[in-house]
N, C-alpha and C. Protein backbone atom coordinates (compact mmCIF):
# COMPACT_ATOMS: atom_id res chain seq x y z
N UNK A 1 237.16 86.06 61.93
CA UNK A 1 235.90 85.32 61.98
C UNK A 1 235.47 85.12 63.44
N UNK A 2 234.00 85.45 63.56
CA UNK A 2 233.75 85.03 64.91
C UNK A 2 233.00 83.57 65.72
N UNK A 3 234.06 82.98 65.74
CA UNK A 3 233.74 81.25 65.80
C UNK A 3 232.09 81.22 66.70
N UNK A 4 231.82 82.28 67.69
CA UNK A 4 230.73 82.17 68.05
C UNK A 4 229.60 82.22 67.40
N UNK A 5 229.61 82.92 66.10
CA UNK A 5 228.68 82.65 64.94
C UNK A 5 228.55 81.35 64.47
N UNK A 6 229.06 80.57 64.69
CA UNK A 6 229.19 79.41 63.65
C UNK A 6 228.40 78.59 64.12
N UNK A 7 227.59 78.08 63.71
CA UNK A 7 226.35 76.72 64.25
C UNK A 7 227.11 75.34 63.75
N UNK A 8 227.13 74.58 64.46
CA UNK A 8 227.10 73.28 64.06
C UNK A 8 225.99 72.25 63.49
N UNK A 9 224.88 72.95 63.79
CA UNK A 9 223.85 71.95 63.27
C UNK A 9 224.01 70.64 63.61
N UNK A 10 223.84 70.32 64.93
CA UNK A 10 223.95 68.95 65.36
C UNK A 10 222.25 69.08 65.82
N UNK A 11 221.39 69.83 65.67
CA UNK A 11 220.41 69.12 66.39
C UNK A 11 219.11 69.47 65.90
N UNK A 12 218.31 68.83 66.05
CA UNK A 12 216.90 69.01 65.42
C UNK A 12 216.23 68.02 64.48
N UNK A 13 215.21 67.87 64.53
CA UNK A 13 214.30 66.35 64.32
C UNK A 13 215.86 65.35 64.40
N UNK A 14 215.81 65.07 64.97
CA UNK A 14 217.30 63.96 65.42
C UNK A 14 216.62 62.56 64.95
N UNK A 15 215.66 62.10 65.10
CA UNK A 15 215.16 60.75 65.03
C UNK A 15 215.33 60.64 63.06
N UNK A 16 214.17 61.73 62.76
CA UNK A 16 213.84 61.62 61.45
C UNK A 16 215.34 61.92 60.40
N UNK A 17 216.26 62.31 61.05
CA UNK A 17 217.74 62.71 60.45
C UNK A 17 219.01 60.72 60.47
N UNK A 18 218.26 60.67 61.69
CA UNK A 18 219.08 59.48 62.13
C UNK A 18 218.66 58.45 61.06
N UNK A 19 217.25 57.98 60.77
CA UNK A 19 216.48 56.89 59.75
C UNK A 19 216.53 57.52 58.33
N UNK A 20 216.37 58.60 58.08
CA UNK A 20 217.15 58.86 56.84
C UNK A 20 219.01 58.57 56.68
N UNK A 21 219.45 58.97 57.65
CA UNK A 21 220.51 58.44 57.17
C UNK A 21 220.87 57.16 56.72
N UNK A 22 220.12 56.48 58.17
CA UNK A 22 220.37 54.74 58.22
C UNK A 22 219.79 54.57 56.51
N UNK A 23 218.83 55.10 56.12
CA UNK A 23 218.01 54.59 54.59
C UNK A 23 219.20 54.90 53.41
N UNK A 24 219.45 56.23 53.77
CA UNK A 24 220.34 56.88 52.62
C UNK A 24 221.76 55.60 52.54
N UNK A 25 222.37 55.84 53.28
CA UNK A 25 223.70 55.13 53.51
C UNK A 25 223.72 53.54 53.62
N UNK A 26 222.42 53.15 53.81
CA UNK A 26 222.18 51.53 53.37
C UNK A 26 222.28 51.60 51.82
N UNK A 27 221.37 51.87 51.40
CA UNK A 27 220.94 52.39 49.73
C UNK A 27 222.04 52.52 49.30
N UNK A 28 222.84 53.60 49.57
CA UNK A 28 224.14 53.69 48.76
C UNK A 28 224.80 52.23 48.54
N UNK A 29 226.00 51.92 49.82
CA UNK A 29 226.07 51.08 49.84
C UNK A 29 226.13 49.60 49.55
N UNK A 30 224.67 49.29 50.21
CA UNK A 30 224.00 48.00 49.46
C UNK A 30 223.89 48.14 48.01
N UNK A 31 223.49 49.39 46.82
CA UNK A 31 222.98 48.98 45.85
C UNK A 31 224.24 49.09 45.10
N UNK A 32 225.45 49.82 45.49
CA UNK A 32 226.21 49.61 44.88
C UNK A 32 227.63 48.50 45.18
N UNK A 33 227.11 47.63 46.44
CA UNK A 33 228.31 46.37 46.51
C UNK A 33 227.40 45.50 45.21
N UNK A 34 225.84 45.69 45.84
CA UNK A 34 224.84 44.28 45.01
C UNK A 34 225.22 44.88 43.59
N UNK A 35 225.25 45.87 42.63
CA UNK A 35 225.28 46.01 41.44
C UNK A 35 226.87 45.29 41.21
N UNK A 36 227.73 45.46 41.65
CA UNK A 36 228.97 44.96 41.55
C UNK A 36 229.45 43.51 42.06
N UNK A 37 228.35 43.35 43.09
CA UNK A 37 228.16 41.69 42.76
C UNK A 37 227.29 41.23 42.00
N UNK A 38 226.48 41.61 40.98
CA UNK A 38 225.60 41.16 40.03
C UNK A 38 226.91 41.07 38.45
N UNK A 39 227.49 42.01 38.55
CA UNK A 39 227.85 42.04 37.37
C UNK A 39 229.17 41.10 37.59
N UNK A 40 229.48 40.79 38.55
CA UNK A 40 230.86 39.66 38.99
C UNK A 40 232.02 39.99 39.26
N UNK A 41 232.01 41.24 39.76
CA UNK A 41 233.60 41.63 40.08
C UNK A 41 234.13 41.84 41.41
N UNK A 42 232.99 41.51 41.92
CA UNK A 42 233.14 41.54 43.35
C UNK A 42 232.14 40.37 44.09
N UNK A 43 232.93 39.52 44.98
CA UNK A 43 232.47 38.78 45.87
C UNK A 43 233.28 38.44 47.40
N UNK A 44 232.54 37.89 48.35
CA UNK A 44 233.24 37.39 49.63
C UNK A 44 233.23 36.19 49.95
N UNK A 45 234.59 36.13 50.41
CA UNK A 45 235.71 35.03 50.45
C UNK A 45 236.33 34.48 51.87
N UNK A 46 235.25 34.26 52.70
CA UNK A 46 235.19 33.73 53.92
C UNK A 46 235.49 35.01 55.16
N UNK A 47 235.59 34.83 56.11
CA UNK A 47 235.71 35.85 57.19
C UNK A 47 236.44 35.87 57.91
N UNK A 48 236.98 36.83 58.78
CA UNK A 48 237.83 37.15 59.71
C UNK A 48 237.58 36.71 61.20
N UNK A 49 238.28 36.39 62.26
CA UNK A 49 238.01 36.88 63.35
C UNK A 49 239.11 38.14 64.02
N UNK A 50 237.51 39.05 64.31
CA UNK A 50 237.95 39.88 65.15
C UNK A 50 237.61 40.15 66.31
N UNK A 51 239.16 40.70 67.23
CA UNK A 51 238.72 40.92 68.43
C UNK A 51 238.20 42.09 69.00
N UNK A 52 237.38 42.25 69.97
CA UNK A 52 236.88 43.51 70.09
C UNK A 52 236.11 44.63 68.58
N UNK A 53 235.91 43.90 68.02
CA UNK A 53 234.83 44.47 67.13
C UNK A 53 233.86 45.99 67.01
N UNK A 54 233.30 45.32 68.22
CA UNK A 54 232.51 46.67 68.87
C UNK A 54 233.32 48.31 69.08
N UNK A 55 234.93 47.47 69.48
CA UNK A 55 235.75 48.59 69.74
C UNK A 55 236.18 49.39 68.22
N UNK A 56 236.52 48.94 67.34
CA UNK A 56 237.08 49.37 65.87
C UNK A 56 235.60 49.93 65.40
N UNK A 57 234.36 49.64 65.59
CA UNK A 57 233.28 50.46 64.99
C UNK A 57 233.15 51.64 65.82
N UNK A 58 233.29 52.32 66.90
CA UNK A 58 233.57 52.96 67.60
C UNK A 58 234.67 53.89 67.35
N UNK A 59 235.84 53.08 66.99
CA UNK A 59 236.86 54.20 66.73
C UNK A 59 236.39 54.57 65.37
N UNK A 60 236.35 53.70 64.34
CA UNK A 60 235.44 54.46 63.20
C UNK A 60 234.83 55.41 63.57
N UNK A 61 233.49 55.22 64.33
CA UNK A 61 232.28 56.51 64.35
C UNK A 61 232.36 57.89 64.98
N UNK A 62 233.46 57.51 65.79
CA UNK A 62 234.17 58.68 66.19
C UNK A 62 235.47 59.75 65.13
N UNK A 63 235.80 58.21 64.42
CA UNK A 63 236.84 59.53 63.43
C UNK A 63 235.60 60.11 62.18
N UNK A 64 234.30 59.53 61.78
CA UNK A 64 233.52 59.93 61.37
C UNK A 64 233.27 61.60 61.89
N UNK A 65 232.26 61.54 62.96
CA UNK A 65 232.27 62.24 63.92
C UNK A 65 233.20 63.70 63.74
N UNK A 66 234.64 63.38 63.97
CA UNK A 66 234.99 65.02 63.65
C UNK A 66 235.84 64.89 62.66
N UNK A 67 235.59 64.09 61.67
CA UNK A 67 235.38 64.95 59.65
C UNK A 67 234.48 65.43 59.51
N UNK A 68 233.23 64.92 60.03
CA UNK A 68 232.18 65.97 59.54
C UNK A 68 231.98 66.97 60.18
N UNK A 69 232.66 67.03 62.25
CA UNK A 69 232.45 68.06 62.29
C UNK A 69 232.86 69.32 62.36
N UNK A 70 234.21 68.77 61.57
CA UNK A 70 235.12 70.22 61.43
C UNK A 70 234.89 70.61 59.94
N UNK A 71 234.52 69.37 58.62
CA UNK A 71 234.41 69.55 57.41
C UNK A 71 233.15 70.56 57.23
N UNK A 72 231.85 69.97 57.33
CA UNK A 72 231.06 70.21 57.35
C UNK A 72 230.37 70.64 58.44
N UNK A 73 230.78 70.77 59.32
CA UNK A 73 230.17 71.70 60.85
C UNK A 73 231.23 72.96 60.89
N UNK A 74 232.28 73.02 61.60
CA UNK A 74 232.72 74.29 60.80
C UNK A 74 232.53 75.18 60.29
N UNK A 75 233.56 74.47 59.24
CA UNK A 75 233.97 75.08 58.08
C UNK A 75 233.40 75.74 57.49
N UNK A 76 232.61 74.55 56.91
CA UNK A 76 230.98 74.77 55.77
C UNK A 76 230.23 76.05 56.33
N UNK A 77 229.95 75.79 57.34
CA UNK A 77 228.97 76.47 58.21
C UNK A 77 229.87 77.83 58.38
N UNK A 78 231.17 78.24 58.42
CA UNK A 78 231.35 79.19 58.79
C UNK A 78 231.56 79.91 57.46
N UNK A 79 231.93 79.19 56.33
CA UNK A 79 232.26 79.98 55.54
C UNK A 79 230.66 80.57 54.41
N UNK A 80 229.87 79.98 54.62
CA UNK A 80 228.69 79.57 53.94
C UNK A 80 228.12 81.05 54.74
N UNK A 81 228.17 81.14 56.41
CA UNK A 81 227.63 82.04 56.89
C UNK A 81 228.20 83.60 56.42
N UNK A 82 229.44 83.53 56.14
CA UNK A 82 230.30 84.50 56.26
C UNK A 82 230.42 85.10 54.57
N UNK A 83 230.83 84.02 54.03
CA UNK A 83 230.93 84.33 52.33
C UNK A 83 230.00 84.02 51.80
N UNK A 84 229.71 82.73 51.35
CA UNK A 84 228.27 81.91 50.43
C UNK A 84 228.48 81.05 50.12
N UNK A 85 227.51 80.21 49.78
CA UNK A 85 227.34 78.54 49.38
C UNK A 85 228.77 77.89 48.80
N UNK A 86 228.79 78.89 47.65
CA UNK A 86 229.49 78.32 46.32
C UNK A 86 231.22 78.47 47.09
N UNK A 87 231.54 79.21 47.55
CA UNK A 87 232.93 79.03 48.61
C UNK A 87 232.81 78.19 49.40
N UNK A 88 231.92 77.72 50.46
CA UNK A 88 231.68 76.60 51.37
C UNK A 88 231.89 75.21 50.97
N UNK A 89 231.14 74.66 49.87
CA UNK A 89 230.88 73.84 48.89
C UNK A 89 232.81 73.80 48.37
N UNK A 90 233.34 74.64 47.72
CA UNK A 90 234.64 74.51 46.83
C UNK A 90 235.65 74.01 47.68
N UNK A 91 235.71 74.76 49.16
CA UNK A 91 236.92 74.69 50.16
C UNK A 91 236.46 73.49 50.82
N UNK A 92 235.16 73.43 51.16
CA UNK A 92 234.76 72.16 52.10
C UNK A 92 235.46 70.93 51.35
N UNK A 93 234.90 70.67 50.29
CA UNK A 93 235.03 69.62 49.50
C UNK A 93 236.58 69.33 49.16
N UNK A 94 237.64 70.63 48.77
CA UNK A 94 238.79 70.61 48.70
C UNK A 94 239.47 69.69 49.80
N UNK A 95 239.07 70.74 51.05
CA UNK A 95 239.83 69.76 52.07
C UNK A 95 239.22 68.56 52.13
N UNK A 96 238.02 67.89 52.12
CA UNK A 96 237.99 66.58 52.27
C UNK A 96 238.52 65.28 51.12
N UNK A 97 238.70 65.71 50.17
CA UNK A 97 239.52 65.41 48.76
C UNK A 97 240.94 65.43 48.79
N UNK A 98 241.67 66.43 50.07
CA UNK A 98 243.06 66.49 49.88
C UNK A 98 243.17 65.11 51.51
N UNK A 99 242.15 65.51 52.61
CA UNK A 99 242.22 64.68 53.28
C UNK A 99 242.34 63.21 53.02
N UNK A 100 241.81 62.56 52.11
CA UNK A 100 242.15 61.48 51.04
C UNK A 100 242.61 61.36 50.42
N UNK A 101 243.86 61.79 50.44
CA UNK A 101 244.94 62.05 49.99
C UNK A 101 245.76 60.51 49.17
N UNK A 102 244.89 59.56 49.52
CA UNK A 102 245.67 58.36 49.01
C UNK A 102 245.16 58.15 47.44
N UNK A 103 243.62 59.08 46.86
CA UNK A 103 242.94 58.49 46.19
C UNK A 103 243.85 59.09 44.63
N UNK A 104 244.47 59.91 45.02
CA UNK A 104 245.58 61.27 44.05
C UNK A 104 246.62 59.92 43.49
N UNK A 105 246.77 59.09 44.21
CA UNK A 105 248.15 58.27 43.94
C UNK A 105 246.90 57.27 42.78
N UNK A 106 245.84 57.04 42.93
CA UNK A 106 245.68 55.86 42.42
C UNK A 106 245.02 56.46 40.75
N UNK A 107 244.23 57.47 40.56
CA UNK A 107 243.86 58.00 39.45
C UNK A 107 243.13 58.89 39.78
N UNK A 108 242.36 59.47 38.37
CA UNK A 108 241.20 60.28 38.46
C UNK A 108 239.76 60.06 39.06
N UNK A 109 239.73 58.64 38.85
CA UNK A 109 238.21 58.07 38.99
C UNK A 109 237.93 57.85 40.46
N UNK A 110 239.38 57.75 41.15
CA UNK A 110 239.15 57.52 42.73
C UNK A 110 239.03 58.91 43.58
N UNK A 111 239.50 59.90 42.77
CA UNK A 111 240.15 61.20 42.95
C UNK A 111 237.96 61.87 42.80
N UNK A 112 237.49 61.60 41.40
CA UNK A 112 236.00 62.03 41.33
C UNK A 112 235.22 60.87 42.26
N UNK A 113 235.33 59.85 42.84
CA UNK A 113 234.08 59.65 43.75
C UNK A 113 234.38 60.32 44.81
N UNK A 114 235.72 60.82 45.49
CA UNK A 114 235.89 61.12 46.78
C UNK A 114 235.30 62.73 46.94
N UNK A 115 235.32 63.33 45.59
CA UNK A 115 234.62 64.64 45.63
C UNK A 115 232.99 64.27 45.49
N UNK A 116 232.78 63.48 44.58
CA UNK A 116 231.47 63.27 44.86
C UNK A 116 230.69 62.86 46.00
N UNK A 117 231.61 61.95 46.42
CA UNK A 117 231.15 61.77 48.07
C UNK A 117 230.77 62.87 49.26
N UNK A 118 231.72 63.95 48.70
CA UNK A 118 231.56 65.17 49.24
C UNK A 118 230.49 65.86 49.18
N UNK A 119 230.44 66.15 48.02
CA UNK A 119 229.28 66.90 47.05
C UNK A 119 228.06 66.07 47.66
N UNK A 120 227.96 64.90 47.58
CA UNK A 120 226.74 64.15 47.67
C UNK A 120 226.36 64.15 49.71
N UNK A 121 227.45 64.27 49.93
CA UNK A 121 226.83 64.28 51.59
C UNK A 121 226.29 65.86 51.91
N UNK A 122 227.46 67.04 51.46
CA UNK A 122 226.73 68.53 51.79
C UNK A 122 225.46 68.66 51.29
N UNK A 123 224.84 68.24 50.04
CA UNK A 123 223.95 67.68 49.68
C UNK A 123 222.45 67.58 50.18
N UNK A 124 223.22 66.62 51.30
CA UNK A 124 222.57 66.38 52.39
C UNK A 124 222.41 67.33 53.81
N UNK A 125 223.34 67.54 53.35
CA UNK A 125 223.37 68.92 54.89
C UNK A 125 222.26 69.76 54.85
N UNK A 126 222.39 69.98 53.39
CA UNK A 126 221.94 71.14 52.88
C UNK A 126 220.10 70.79 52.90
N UNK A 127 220.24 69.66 52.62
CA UNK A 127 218.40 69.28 52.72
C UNK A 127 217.99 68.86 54.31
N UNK A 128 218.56 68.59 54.80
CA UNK A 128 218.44 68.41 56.47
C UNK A 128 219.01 69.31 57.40
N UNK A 129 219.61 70.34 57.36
CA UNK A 129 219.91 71.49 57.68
C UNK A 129 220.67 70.69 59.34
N UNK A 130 221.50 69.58 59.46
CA UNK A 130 221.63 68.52 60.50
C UNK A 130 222.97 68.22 59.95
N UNK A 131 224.16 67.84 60.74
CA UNK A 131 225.01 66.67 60.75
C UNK A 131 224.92 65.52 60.61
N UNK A 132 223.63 65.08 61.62
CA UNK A 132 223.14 63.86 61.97
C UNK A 132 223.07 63.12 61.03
N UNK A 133 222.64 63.38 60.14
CA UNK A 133 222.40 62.13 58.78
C UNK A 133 223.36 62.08 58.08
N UNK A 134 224.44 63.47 57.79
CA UNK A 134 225.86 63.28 57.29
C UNK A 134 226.65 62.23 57.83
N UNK A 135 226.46 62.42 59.46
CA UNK A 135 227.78 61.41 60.36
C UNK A 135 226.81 60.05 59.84
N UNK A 136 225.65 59.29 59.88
CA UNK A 136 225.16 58.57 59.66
C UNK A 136 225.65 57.26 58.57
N UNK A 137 225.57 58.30 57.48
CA UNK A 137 225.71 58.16 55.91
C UNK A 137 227.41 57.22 55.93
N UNK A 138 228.31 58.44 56.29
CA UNK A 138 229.87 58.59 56.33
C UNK A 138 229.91 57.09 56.83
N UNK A 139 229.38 57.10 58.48
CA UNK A 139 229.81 55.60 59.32
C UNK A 139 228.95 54.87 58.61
N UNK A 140 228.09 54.52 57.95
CA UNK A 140 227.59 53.58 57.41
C UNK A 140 229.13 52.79 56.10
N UNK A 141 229.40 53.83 55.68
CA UNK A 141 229.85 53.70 54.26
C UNK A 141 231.61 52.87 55.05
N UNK A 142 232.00 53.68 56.36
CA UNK A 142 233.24 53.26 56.42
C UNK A 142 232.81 52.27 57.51
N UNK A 143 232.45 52.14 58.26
CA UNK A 143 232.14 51.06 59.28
C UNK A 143 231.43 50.00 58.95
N UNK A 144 230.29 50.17 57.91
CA UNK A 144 230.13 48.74 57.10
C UNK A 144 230.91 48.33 56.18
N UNK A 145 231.17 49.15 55.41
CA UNK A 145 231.60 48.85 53.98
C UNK A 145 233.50 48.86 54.18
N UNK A 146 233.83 49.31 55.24
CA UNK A 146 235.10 48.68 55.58
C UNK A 146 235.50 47.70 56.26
N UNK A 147 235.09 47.98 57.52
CA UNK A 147 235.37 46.58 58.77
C UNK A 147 234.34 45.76 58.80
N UNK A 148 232.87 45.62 58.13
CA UNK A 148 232.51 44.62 58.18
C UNK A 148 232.77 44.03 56.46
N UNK A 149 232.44 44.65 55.51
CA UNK A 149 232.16 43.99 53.92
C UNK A 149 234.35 43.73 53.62
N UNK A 150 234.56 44.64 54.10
CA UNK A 150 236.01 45.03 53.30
C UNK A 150 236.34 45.26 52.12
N UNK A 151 235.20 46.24 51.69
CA UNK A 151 235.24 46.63 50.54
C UNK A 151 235.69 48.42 50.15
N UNK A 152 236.05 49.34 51.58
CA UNK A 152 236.41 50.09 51.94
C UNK A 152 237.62 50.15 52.22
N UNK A 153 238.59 51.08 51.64
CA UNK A 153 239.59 51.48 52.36
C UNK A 153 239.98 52.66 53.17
N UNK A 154 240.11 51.87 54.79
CA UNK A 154 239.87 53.17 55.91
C UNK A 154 242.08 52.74 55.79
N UNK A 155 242.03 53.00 57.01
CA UNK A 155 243.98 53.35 57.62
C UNK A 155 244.20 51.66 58.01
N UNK A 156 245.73 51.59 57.25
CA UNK A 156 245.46 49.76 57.30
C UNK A 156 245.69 49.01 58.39
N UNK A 157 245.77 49.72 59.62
CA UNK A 157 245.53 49.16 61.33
C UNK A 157 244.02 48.60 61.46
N UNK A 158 242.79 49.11 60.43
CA UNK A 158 241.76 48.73 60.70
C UNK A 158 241.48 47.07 60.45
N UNK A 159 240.84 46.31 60.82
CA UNK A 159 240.63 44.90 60.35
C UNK A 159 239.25 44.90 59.41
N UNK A 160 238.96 43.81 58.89
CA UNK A 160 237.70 43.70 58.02
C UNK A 160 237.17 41.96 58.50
N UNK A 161 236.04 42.27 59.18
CA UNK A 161 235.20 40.90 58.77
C UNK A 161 235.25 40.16 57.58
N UNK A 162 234.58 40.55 57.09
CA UNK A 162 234.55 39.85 55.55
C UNK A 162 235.84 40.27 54.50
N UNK A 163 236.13 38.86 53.63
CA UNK A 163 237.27 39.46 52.39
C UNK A 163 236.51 39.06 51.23
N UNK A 164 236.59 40.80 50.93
CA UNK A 164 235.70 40.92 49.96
C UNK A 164 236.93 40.70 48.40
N UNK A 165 236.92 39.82 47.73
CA UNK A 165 237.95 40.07 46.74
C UNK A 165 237.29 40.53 45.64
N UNK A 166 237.90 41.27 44.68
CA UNK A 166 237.62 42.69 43.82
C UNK A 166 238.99 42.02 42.49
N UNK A 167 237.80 41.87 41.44
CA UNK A 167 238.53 41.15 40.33
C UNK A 167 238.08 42.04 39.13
N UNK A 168 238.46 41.57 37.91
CA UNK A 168 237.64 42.15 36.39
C UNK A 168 238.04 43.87 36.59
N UNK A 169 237.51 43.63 35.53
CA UNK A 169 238.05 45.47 34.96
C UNK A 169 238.26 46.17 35.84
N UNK A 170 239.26 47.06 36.61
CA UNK A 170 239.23 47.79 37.31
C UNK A 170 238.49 49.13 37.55
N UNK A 171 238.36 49.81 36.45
CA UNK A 171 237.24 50.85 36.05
C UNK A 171 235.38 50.29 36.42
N UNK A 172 235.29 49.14 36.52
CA UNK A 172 234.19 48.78 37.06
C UNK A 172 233.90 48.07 38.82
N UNK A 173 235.19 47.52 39.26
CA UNK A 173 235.29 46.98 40.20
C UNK A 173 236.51 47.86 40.98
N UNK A 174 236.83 48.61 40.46
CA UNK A 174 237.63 49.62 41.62
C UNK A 174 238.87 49.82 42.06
N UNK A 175 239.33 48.07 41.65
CA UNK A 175 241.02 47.90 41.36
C UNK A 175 241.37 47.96 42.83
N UNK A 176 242.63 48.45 43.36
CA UNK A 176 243.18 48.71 43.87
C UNK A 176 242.97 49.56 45.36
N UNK A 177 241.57 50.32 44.65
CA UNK A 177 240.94 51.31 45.54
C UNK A 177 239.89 50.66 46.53
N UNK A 178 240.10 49.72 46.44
CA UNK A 178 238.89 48.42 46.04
C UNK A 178 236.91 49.52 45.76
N UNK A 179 235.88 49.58 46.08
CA UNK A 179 234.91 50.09 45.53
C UNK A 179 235.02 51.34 45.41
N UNK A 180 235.70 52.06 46.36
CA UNK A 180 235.66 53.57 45.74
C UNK A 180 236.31 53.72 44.73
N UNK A 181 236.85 53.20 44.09
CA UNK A 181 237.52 53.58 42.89
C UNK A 181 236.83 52.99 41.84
N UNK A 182 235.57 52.91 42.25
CA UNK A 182 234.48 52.06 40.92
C UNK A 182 233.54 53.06 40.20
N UNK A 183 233.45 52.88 39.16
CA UNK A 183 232.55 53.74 38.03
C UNK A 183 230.78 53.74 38.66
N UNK A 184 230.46 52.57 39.08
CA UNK A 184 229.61 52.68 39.56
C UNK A 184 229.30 53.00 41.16
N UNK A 185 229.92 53.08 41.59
CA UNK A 185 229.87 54.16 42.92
C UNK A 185 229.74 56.02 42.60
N UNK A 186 230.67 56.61 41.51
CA UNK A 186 230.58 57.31 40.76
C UNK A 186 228.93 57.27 40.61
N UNK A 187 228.62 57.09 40.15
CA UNK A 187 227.22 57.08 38.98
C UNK A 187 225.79 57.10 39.93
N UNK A 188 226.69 55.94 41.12
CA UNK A 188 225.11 55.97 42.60
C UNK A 188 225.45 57.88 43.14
N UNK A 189 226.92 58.06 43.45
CA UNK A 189 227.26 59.81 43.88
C UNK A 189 226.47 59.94 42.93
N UNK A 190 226.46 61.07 42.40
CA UNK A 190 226.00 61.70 41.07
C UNK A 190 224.12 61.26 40.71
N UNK A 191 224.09 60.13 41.14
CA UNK A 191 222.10 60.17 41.66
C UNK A 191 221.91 60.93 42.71
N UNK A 192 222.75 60.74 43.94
CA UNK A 192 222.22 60.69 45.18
C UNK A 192 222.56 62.56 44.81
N UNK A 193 223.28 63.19 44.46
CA UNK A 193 223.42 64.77 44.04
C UNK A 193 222.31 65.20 43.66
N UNK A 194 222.01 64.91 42.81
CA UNK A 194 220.81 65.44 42.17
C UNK A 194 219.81 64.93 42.62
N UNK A 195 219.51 64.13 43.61
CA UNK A 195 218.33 63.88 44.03
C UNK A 195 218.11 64.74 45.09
N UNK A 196 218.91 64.92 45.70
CA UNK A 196 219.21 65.35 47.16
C UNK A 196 218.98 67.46 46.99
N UNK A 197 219.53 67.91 45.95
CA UNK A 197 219.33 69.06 45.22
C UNK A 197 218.09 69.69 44.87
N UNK A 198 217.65 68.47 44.01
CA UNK A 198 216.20 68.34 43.82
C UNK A 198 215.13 68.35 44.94
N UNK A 199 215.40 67.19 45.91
CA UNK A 199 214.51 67.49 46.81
C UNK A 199 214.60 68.75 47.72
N UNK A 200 216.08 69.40 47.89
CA UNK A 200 215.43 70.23 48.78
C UNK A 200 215.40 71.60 47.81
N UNK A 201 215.18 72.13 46.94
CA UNK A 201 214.49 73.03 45.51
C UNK A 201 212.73 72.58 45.92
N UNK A 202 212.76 71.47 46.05
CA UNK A 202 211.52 71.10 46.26
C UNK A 202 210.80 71.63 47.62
N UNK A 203 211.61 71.11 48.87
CA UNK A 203 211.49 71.55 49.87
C UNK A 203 211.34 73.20 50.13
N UNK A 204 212.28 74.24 49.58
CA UNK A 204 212.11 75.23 49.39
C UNK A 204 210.49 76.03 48.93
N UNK A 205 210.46 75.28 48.08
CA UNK A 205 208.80 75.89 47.51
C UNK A 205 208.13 75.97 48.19
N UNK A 206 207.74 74.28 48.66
CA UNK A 206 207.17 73.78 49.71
C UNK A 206 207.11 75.42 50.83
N UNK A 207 207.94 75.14 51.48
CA UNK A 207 208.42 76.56 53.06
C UNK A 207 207.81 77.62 52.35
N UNK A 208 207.85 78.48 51.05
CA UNK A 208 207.76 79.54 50.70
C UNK A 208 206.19 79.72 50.16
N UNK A 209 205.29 78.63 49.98
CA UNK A 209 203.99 78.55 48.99
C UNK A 209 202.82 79.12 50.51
């Protein structure tokens, strides 16, 4: 393979990639802690102090940073250029599924959001033809939704602002996994797929009419 072929797609409309992400990865997120605090299985239970703060979102956005850009900058990109979609998509997603390697110990359901997570960010690649809103999305999901909500599980050196405690059915509230291992995180993946599919099918026409 000739690595000099391989684009990373780090650049282009950068602004409009950056505020979609910030939108996408709030949305996720937010609608699926608020659906799971509506239905009562999840709430927060006073806060942490942490030191250097600023520093742990940082090391987050940086281990963000090169998952996506060896997963999906890469990889994706090299194998997508070289073979086709449907290999890019299988191996990409593989390795980022085996890279989470903790979700195998806990069941199936933690095992399908972490592919969906996958699925649902290339997704995105694929309609923004950018990283930018991938790395966006990713640090939104682990840098809020871990060290600040603590409703994420990143590597357990990380700290969490908030303690988020995670009660009631586990199949709805995530158990153990704490939200990724929730049915309804599942169900927001699996919108954000097909929306994201959809729009750029859409986008396509659009370029070609």
């Amino acid at each position: 393979m000739d690595k000099r072929k391989t684009r990373l797609h780090l650049t282009g409309k950068l602004v409009n990639n950056i505020i979609l992400g910030c939108v996408t990865g709030a949305v996720w997120l937010g609608v699926s802690v608020g659906i799971l605090a509506i239905i009562g299985v999840v709430h927060i239970d006073g806060r942490n102090q942490i030191s250097m703060l600023w520093l742990w979102m940082i090391s987050a956005f940086l281990n963000t940073v090169m998952q996506e850009m060896l997963v999906r900058g890469y990889l994706y990109q090299m194998l997508k250029s070289n073979y086709n979609i449907g290999i890019a998509v299988i191996v990409s997603t593989g390795l980022f599924t085996f890279a989470h390697g903790g979700a195998f110990e806990a069941g199936i359901l933690p095992v399908l959001n972490v592919i969906t997570m996958s699925l649902f960010v290339t997704a995105v690649l694929e309609y923004t033809d950018s990283l930018i809103a991938t790395i966006v999305i990713h640090f939104l999901w682990n840098g809020v939704g871990a060290i600040i909500l603590g409703g994420v599980s990143l590597a357990e050196d990380y700290p969490h602002l908030f303690n988020m405690v995670i009660s009631g059915n586990s199949i709805l509230s995530g158990g153990g996994c704490k939200i990724e291992g929730s049915i309804i995180v599942l169900l927001m993946n699996l919108i954000f797929i097909v929306g994201f599919i959809m729009a750029n099918k859409k986008k396509g026409k659009i370029y070609k009419s």
